[in-house]
Every structure is written in structure tokens, then in C-alpha cells.
C-alpha atoms as a PDB file:
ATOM      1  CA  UNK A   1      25.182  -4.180  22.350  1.00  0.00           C
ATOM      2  CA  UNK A   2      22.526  -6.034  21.199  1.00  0.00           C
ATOM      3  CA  UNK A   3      21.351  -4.658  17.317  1.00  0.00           C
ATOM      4  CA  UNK A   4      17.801  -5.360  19.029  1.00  0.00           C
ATOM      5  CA  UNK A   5      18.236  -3.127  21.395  1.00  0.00           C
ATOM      6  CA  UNK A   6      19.995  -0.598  19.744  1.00  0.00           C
ATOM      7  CA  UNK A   7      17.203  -0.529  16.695  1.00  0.00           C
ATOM      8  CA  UNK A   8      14.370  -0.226  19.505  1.00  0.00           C
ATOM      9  CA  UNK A   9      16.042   2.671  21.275  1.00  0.00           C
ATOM     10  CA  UNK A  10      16.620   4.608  18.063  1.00  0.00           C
ATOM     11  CA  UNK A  11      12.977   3.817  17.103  1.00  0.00           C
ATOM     12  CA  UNK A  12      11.662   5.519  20.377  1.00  0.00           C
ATOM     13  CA  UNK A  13      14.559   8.127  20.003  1.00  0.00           C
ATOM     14  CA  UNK A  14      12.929   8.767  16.379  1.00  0.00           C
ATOM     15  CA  UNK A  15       8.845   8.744  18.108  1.00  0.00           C
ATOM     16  CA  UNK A  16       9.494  11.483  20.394  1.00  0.00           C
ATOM     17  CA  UNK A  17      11.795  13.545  18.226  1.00  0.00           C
ATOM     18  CA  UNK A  18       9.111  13.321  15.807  1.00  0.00           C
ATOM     19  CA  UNK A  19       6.394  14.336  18.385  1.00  0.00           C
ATOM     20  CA  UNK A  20       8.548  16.595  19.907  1.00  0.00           C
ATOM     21  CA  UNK A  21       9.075  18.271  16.483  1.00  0.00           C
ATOM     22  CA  UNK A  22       5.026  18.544  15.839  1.00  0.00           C
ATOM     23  CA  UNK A  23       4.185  19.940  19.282  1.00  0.00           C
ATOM     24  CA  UNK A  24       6.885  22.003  20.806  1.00  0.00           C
ATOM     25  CA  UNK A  25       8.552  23.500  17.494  1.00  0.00           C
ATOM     26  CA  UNK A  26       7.313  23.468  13.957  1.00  0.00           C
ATOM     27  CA  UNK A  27       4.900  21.228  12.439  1.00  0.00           C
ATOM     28  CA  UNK A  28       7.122  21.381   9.246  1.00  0.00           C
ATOM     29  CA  UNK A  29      10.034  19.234  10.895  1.00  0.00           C
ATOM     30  CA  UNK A  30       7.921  16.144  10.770  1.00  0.00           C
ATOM     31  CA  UNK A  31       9.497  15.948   7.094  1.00  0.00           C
ATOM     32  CA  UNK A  32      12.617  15.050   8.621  1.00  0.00           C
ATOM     33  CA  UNK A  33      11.914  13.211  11.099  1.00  0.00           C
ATOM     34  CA  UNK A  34       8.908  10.981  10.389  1.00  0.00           C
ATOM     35  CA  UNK A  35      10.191   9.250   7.079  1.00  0.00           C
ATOM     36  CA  UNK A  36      12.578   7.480   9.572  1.00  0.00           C
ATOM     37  CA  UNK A  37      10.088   6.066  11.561  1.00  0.00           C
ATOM     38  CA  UNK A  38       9.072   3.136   9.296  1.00  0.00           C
ATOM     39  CA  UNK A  39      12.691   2.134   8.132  1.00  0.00           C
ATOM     40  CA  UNK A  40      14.028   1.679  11.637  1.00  0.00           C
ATOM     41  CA  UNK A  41      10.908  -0.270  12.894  1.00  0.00           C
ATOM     42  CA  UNK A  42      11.222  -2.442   9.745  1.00  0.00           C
ATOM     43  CA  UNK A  43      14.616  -3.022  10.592  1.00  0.00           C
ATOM     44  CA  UNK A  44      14.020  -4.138  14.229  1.00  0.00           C
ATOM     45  CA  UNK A  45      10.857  -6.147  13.075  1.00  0.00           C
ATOM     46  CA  UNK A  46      12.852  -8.493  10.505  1.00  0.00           C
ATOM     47  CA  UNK A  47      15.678  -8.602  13.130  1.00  0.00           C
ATOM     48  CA  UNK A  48      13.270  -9.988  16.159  1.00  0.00           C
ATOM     49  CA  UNK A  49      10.847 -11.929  13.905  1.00  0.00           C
ATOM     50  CA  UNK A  50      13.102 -13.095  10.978  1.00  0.00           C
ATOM     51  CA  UNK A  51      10.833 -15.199   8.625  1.00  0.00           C
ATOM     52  CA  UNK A  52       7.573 -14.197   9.961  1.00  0.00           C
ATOM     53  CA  UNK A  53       7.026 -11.467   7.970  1.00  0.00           C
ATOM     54  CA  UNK A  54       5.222 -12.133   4.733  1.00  0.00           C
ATOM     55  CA  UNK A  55       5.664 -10.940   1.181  1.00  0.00           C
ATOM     56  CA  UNK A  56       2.280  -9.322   1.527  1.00  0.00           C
ATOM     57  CA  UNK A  57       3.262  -7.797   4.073  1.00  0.00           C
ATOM     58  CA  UNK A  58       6.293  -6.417   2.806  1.00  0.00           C
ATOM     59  CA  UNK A  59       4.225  -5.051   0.505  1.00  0.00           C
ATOM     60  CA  UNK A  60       2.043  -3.040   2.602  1.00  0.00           C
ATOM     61  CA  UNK A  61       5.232  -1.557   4.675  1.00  0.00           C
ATOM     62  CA  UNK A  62       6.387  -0.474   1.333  1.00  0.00           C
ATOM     63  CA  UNK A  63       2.973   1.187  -0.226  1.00  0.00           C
ATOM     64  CA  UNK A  64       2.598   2.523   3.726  1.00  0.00           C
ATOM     65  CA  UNK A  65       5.768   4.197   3.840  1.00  0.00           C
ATOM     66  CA  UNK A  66       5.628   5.548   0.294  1.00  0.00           C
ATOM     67  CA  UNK A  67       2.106   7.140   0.852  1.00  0.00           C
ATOM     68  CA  UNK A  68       3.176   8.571   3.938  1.00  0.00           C
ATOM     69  CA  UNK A  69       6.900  10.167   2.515  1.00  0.00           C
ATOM     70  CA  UNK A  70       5.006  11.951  -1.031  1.00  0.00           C
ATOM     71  CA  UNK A  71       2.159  13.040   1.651  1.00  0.00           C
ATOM     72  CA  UNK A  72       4.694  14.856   3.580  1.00  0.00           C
ATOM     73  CA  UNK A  73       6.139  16.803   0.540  1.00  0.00           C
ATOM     74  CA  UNK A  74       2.564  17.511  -1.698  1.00  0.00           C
ATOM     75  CA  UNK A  75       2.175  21.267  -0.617  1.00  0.00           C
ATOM     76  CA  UNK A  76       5.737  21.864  -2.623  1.00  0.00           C
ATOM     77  CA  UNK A  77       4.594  19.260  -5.618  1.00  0.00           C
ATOM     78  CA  UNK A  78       1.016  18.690  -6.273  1.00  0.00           C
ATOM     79  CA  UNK A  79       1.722  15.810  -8.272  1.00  0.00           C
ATOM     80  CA  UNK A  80       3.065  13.839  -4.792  1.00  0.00           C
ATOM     81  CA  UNK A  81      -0.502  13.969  -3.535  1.00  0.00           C
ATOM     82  CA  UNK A  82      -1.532  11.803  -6.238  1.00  0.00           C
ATOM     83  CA  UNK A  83       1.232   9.365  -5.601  1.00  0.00           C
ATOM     84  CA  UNK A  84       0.413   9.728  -2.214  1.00  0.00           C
ATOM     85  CA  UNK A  85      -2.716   8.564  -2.786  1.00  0.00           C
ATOM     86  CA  UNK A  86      -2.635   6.056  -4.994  1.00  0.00           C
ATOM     87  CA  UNK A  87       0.101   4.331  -2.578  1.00  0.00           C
ATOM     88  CA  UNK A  88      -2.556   4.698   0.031  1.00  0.00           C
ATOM     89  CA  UNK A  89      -4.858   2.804  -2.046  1.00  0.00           C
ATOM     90  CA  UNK A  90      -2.644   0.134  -3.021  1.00  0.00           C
ATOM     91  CA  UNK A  91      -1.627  -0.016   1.008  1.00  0.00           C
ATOM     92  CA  UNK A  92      -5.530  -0.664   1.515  1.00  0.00           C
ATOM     93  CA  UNK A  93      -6.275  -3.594  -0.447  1.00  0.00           C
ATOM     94  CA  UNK A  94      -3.024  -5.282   0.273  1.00  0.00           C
ATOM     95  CA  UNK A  95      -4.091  -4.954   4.003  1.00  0.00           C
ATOM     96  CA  UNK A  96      -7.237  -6.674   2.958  1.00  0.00           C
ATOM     97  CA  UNK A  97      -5.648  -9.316   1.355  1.00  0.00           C
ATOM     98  CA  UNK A  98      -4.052 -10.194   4.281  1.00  0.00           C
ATOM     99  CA  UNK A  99      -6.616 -11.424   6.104  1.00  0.00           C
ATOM    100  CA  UNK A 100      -8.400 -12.963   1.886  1.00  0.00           C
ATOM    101  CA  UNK A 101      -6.756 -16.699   3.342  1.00  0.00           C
ATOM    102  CA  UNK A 102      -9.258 -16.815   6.262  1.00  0.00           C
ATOM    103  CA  UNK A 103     -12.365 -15.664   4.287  1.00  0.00           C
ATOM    104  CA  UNK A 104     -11.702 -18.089   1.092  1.00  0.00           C
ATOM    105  CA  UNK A 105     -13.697 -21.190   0.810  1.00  0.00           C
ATOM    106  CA  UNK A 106     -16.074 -19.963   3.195  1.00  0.00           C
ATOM    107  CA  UNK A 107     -19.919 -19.407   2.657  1.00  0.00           C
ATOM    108  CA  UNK A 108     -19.755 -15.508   3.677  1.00  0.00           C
ATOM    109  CA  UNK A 109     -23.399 -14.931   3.825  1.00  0.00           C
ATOM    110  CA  UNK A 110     -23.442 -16.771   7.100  1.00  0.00           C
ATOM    111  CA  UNK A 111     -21.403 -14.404   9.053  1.00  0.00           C
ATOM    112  CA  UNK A 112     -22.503 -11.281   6.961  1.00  0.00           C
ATOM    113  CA  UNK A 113     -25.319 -10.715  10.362  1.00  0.00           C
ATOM    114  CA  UNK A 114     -27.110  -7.665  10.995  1.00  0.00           C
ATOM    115  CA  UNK A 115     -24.356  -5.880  13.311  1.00  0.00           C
ATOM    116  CA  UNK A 116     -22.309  -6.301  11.312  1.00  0.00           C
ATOM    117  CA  UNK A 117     -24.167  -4.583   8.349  1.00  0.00           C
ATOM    118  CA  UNK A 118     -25.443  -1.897  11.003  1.00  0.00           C
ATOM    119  CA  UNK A 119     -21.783  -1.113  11.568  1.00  0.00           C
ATOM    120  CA  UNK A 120     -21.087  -0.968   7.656  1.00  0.00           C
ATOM    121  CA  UNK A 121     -23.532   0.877   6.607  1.00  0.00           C
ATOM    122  CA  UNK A 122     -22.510   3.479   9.658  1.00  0.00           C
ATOM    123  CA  UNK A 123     -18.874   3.352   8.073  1.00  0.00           C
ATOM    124  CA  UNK A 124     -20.386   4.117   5.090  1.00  0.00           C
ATOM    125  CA  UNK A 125     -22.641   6.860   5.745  1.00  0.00           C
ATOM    126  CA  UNK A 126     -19.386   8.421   7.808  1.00  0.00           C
ATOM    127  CA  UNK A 127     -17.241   8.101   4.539  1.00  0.00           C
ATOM    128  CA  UNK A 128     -19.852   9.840   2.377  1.00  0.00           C
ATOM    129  CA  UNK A 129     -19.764  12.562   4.932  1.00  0.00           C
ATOM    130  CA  UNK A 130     -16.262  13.287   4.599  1.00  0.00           C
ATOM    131  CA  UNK A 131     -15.881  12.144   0.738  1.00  0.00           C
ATOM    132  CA  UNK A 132     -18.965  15.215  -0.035  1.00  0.00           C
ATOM    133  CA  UNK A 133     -16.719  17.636   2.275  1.00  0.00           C
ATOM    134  CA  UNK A 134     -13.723  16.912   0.237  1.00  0.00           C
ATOM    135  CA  UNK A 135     -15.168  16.777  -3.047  1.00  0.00           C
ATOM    136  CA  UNK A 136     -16.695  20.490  -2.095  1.00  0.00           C
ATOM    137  CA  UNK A 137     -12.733  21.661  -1.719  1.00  0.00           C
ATOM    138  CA  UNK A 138     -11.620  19.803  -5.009  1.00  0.00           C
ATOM    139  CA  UNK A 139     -12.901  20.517  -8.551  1.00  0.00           C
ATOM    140  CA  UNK A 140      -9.729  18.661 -10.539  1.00  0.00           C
ATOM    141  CA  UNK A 141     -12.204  15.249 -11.850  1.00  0.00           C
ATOM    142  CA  UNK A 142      -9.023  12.734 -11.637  1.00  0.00           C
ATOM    143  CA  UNK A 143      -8.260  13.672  -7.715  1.00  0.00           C
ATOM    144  CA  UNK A 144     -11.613  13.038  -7.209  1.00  0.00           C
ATOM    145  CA  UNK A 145     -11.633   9.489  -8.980  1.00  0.00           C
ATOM    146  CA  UNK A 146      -8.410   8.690  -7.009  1.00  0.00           C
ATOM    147  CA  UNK A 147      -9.930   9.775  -3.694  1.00  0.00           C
ATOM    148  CA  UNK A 148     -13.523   7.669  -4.330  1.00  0.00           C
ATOM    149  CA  UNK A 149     -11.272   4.491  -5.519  1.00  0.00           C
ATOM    150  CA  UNK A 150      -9.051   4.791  -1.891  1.00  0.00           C
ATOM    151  CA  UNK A 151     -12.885   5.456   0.009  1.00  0.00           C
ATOM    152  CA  UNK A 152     -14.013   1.807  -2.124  1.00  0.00           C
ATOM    153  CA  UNK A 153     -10.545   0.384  -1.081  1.00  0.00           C
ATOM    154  CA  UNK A 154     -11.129   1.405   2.289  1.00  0.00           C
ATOM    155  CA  UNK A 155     -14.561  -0.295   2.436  1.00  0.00           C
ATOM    156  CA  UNK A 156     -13.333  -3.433   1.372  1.00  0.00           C
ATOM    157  CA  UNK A 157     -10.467  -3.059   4.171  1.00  0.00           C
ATOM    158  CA  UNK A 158     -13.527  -2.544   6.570  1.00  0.00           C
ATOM    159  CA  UNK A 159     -15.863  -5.003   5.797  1.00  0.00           C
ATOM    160  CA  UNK A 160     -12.632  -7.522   5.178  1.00  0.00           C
ATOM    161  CA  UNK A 161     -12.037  -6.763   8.629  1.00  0.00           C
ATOM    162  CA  UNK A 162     -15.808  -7.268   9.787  1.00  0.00           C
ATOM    163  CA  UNK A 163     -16.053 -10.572   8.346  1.00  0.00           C
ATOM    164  CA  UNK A 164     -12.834 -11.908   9.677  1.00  0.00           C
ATOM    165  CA  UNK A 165     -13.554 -10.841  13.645  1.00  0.00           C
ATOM    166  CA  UNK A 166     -16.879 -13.210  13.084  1.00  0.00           C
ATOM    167  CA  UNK A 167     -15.068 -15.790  11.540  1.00  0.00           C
ATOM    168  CA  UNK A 168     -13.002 -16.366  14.559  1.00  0.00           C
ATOM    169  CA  UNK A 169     -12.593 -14.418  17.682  1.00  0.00           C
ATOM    170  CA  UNK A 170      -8.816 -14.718  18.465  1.00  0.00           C
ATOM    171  CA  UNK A 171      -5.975 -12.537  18.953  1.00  0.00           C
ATOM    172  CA  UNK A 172      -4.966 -12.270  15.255  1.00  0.00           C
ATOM    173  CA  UNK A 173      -8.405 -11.582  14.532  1.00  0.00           C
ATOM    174  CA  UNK A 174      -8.328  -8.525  16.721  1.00  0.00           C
ATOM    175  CA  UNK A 175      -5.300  -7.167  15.645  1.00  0.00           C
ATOM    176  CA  UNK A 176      -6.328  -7.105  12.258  1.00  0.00           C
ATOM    177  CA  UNK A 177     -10.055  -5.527  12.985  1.00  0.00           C
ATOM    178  CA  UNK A 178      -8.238  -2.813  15.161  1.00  0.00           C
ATOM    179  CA  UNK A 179      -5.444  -2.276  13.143  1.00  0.00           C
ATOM    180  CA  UNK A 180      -7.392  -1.615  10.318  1.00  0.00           C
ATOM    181  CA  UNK A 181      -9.993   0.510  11.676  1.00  0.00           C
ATOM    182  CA  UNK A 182      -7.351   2.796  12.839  1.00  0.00           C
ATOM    183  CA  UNK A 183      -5.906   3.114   9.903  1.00  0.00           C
ATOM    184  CA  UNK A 184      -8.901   3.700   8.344  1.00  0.00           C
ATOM    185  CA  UNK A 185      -9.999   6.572  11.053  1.00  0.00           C
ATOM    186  CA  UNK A 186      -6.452   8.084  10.944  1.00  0.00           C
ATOM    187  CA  UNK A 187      -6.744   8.706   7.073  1.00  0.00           C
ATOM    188  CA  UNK A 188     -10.211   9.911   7.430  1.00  0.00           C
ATOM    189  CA  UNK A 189      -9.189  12.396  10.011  1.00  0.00           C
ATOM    190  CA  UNK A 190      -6.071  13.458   7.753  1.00  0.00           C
ATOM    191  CA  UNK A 191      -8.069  14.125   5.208  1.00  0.00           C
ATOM    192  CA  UNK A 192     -10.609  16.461   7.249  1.00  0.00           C
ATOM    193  CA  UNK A 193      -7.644  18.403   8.786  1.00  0.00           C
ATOM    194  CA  UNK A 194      -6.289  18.689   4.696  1.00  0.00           C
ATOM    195  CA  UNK A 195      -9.667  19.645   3.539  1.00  0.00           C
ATOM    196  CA  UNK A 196     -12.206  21.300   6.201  1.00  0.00           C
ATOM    197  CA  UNK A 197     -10.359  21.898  10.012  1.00  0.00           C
ATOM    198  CA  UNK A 198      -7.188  21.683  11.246  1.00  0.00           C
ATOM    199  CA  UNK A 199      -7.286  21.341  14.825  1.00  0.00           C
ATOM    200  CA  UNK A 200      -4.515  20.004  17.500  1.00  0.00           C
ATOM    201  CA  UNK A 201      -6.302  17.567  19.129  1.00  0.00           C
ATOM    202  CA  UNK A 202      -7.407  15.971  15.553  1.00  0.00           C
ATOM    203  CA  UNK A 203      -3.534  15.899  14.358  1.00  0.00           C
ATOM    204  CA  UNK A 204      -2.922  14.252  18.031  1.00  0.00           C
ATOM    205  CA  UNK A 205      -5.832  11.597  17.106  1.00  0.00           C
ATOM    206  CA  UNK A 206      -4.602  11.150  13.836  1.00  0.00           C
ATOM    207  CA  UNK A 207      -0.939  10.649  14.553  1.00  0.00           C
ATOM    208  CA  UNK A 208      -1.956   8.029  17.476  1.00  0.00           C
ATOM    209  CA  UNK A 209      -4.451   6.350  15.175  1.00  0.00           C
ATOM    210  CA  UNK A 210      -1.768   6.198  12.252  1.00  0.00           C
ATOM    211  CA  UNK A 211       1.269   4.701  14.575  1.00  0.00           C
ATOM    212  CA  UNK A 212      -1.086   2.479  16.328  1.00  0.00           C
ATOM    213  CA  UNK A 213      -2.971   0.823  13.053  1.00  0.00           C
ATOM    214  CA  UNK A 214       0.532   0.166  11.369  1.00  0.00           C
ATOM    215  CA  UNK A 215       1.815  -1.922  14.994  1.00  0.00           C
ATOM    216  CA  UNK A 216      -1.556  -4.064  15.609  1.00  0.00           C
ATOM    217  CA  UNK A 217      -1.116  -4.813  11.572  1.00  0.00           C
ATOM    218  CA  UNK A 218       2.284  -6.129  12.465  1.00  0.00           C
ATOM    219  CA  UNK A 219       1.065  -7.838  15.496  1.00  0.00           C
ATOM    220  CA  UNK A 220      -1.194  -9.713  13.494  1.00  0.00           C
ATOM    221  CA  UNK A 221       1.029 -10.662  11.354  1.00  0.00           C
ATOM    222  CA  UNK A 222       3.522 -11.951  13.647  1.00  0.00           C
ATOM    223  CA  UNK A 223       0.695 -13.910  15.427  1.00  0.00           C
ATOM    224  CA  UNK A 224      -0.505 -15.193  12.379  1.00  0.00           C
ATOM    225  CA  UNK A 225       2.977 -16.952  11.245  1.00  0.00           C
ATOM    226  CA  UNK A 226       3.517 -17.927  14.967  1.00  0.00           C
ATOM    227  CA  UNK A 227       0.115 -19.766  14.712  1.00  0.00           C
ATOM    228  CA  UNK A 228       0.813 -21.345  11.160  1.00  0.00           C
ATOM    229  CA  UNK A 229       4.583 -22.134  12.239  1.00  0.00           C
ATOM    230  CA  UNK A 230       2.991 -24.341  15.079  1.00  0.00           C
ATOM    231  CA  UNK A 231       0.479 -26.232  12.916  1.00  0.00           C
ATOM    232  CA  UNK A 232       3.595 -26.871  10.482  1.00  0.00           C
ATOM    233  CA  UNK A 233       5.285 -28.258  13.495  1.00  0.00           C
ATOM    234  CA  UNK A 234       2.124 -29.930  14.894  1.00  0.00           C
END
């Protein structure tokens, strides 16, 4: 059998186990399940798109997955929230530098309009919401410097993402804004359910949000190296 094949079945086997496991059993099984997720999609990625995937974006599997494995395990060690953290925030900006090729060079100010600061300064005023919530739950000072340096991170991911869509409209482009937001809005949901409510339909959002962001990333990366593998051969 094809190792294509085989890699996409377990992958799905591996989604609904993992859903199954949240919904119809115990929310704690996840931690056996969901750190298998990324590895086997990884593994039919390079094996459909072998020498597509960038270093970068090696990078930002890497940071993903690690944020998402010590997130699983910080009730048990307190410390693995930190790491946790500070993976997401590495997983942020190397997002954003992603997309850093198509805004170099360019005079930014001219696509900087005013929708695109309306819709900023509404991402912004929704962060400070949540980042006042959280810091109301947390009195340790170095949690809360980690958490306002992943909400800055997270802002540069945003307005990174902004920018780009006006640059050019295109299917990469749209990936990348998508895939960003919703990984932006699945982290900021995760950390309400942490920190203020815990609700089903918010870890349902969240979860959808989180497995969607990570595939439009990696659709716009595979788009982007198809695109750059045709000028080459152009």
C-alpha cells in the first residue's frame, strides 16, 4: 500500500480517536492521543510535498508541537506551562516570518489603510480584554511577562498577516491571513477556558480553530514553493 495512503488514514484514525477521546470519554485522554497528531501529519506532508517545505517552516511544526505536548502535561508540572508558552511564542514570530519575504523592500505605509487599522486596533482591544482577565487569575510577575511577550508576538503575527492580504490578494495570501487568525483565536480561547470559563462549545471552537490554523499554514506554504518552483522554472 501506498505509505501516502497509509500515513493519511492513520492521521484521520488519530483525529477522531482524539475527538472521540474529548467528547465521549475523558477529556484527560487527549494526552495520549493528541501528541500524535502533528508527527503523523508531518510525516505524510514531507512524503506528498518532498522539498516544499521550508526550514522556517520546520521550525514552526517543531515550536507548534512542543507548545502543544508541555501544554498538555502543565497541571502535573507548573514549570511545562512556561515552556509551553514560550514555545508558543517562538511558534508566533516564526509564523510571521514566513510571510517577512513578501513585506521586505516594500514602502508599508501604503498598504497600512484605515481597515486595516480598524481591524487592528479591534484585535487589540480584544487581546487586552482577555490579557486583564488573565492577569486577574495570575499574580507570579514572570508568567505574566511571558504571557504579554506571546500577546506582542501575536500582534505582530496579526498585523504581519494584515499587511500581506493587501499586498496581494491570492491564494497563499489567504492561507496565511486565515491560518493565522485561527491560530491566534484558538490560543485566545484556550487561554479563557484555562483562566475564566470552561465551556464545551469553546473547547469545540478551540480545537477546530487550532487543527484548522496549523493546515491553511501548511497550505500556504505548499502554495508558496509551488509558486516560486514555477518562476525558477519560468
Amino acid at each position: 500500500m501506498n505509505i501516502k495512503i497509509i500515513l493519511f488514514t492513520l492521521l484521520n484514525v488519530a483525529l477522531i480517536i482524539y475527538f472521540g477521546a474529548s467528547y465521549l470519554y475523558d477529556a484527560k485522554y487527549v494526552i495520549y492521543t493528541k501528541p500524535a497528531i502533528i508527527p503523523i501529519f508531518m510525516l505524510y506532508a514531507f512524503a506528498k510535498n518532498r522539498g516544499k517545505l521550508s526550514q522556517n517552516y520546520s521550525f514552526f511544526v517543531a515550536f507548534f508541537y512542543l507548545g502543544e505536548t508541555f501544554l498538555l502535561h502543565h497541571e502535573s508540572q507548573p514549570i511545562l506551562y512556561v515552556l509551553a508558552l514560550t514555545f508558543y511564542f517562538l511558534s508566533y514570530l516564526t509564523v510571521a516570518i514566513l510571510a517577512f519575504p513578501y513585506l521586505k523592500n516594500l514602502k508599508l505605509l501604503n498598504y497600512v489603510k484605515t481597515n486595516t487599522i480598524f481591524i487592528f486596533i479591534l484585535i487589540c482591544c480584544f487581546l487586552g480584554i482577555v490579557i486583564s482577565i488573565i492577569f486577574k487569575n495570575i499574580s507570579i510577575i514572570y508568567l505574566n511577562l511571558i504571557i504579554l511577550l506571546n500577546a506582542i508576538a501575536a500582534l505582530i503575527l496579526i498585523i504581519t498577516a494584515l499587511i500581506y492580504l493587501r499586498i496581494e490578494f491570492t491564494k497563499k495570501s489567504i492561507y496565511y491571513f486565515f491560518g493565522s487568525f485561527s491560530i491566534f483565536f484558538s490560543d485566545t480561547i484556550s487561554a479563557l477556558i484555562v483562566y475564566f470559563l470552561d465551556d464545551i462549545v469553546l473547547n469545540f471552537t478551540e480545537r477546530i480553530l487550532h487543527f484548522l490554523g496549523f493546515f491553511l499554514i501548511y497550505l500556504f506554504q505548499v502554495q508558496n514553493r509551488e509558486i516560486q518552483a514555477d518562476n525558477d522554472f519560468a
